[in-house]
N, C-alpha and C. Protein backbone atom coordinates (compact mmCIF):
# COMPACT_ATOMS: atom_id res chain seq x y z
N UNK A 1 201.65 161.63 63.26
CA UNK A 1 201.70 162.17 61.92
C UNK A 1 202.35 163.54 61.87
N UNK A 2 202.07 164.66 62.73
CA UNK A 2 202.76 165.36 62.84
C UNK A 2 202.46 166.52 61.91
N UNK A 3 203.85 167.03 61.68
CA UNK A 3 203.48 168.44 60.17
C UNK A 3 203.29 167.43 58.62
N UNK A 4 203.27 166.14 58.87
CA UNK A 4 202.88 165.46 57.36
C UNK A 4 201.46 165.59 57.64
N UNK A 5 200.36 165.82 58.11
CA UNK A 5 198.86 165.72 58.42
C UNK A 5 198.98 167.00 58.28
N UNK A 6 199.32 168.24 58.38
CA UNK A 6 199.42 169.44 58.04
C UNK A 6 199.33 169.74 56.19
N UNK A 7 200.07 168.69 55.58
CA UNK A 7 200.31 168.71 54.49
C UNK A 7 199.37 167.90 53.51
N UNK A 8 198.71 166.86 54.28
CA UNK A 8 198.09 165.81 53.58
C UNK A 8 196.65 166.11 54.08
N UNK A 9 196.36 166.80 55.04
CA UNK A 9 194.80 167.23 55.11
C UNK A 9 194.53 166.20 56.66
N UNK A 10 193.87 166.52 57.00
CA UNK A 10 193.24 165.92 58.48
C UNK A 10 192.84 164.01 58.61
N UNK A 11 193.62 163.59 59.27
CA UNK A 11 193.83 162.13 59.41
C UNK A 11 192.51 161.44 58.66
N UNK A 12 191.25 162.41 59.66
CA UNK A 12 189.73 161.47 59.59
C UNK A 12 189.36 162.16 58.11
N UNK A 13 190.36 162.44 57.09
CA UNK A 13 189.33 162.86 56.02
C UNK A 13 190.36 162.07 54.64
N UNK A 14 191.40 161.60 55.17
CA UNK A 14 192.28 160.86 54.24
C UNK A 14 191.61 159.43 53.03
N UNK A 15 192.30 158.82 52.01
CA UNK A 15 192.00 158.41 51.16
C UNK A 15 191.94 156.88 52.05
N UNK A 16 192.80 156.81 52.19
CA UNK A 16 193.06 155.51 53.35
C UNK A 16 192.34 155.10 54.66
N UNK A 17 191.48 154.13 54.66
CA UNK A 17 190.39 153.67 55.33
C UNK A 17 191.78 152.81 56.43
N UNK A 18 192.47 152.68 56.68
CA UNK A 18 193.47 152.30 57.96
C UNK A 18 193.66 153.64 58.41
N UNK A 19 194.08 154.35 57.65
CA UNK A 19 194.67 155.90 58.62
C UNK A 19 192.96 156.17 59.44
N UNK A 20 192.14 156.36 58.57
CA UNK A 20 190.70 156.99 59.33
C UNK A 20 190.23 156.27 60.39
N UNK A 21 190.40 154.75 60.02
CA UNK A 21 190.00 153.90 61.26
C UNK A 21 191.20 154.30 62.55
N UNK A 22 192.43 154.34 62.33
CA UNK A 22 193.20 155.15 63.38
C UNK A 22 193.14 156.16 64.29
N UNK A 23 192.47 156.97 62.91
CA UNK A 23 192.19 158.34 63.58
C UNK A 23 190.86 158.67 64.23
N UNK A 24 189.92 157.61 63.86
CA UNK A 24 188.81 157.61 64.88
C UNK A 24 189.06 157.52 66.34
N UNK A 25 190.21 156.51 66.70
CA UNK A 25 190.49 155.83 67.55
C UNK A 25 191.16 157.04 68.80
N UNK A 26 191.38 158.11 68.13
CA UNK A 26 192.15 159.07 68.69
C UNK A 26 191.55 160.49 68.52
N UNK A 27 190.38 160.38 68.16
CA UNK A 27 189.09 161.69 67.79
C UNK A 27 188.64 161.91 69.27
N UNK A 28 188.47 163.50 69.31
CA UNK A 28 187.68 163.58 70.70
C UNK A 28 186.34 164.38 70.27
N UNK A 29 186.02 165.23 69.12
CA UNK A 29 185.57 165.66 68.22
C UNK A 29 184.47 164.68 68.20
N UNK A 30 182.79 164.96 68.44
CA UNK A 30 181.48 163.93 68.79
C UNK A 30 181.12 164.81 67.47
N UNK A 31 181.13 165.56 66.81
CA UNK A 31 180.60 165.64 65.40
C UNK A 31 180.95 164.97 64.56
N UNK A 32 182.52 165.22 64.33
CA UNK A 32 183.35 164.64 63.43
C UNK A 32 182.89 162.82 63.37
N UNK A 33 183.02 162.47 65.02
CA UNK A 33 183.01 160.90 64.78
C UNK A 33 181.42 160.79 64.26
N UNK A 34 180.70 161.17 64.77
CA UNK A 34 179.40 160.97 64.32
C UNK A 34 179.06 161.19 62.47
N UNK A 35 179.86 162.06 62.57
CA UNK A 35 180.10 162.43 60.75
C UNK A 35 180.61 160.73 60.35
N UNK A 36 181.05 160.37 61.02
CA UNK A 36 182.07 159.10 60.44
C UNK A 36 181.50 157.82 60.52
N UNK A 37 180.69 157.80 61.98
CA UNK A 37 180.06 156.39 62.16
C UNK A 37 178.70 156.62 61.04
N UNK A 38 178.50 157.62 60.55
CA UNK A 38 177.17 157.46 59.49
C UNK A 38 177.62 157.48 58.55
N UNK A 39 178.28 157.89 58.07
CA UNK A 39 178.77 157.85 56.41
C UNK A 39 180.22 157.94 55.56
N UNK A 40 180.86 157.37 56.45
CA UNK A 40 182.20 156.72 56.12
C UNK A 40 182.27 155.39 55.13
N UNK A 41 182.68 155.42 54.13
CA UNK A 41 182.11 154.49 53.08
C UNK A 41 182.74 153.05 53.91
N UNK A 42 184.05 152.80 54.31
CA UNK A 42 184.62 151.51 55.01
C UNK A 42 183.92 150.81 56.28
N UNK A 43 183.24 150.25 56.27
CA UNK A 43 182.71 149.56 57.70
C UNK A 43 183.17 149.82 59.13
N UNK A 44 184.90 149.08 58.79
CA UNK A 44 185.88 149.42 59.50
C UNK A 44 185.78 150.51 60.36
N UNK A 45 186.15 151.63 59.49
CA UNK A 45 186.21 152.83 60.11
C UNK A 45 184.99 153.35 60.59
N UNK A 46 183.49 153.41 59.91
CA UNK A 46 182.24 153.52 60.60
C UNK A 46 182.76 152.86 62.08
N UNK A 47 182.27 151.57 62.36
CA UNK A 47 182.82 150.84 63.61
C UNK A 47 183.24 151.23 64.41
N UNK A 48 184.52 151.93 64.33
CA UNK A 48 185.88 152.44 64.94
C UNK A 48 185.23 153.40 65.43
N UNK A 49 184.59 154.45 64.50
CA UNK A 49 183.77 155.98 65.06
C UNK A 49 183.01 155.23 66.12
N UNK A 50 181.90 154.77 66.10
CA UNK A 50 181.12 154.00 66.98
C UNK A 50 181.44 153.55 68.25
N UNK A 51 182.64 153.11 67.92
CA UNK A 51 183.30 152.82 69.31
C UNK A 51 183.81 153.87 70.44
N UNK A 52 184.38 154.84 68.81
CA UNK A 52 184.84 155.74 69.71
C UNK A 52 183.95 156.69 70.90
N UNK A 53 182.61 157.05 69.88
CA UNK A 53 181.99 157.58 70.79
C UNK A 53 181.21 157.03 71.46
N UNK A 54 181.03 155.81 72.09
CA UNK A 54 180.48 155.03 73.34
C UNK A 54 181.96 155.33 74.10
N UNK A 55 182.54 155.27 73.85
CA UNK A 55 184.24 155.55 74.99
C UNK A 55 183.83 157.09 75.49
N UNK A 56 183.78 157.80 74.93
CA UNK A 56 183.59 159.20 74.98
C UNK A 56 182.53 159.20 76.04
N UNK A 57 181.16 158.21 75.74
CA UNK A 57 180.20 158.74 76.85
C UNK A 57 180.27 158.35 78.02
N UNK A 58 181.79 157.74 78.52
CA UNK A 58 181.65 157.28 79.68
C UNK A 58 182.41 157.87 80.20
């Protein structure tokens, strides 16, 4: 994303439940995802957080 995520605000906080599920996928940030696997309105992207941070604890 680059300097357009500069412009459009931070991947994991976008309108678009594909970009956030993306950007879970690429979060190293255990608040943020945790912010996400609880109350991210898309399943999807909850999920994705979830995943991410079981990856993280290993």
């Amino acid at each position: 994303m680059g300097f357009l995520s500069g412009i459009f605000g931070p991947a994991h906080k976008q309108k678009n439940p594909q970009i956030r599920k993306e950007a879970a996928g690429r979060l190293t940030d255990k608040a943020i995802l945790a912010e996400m696997a609880e109350k991210d309105d898309d399943p999807g992207v909850r999920e994705a957080a979830k995943k991410r941070l079981e990856a993280l604890k290993n």
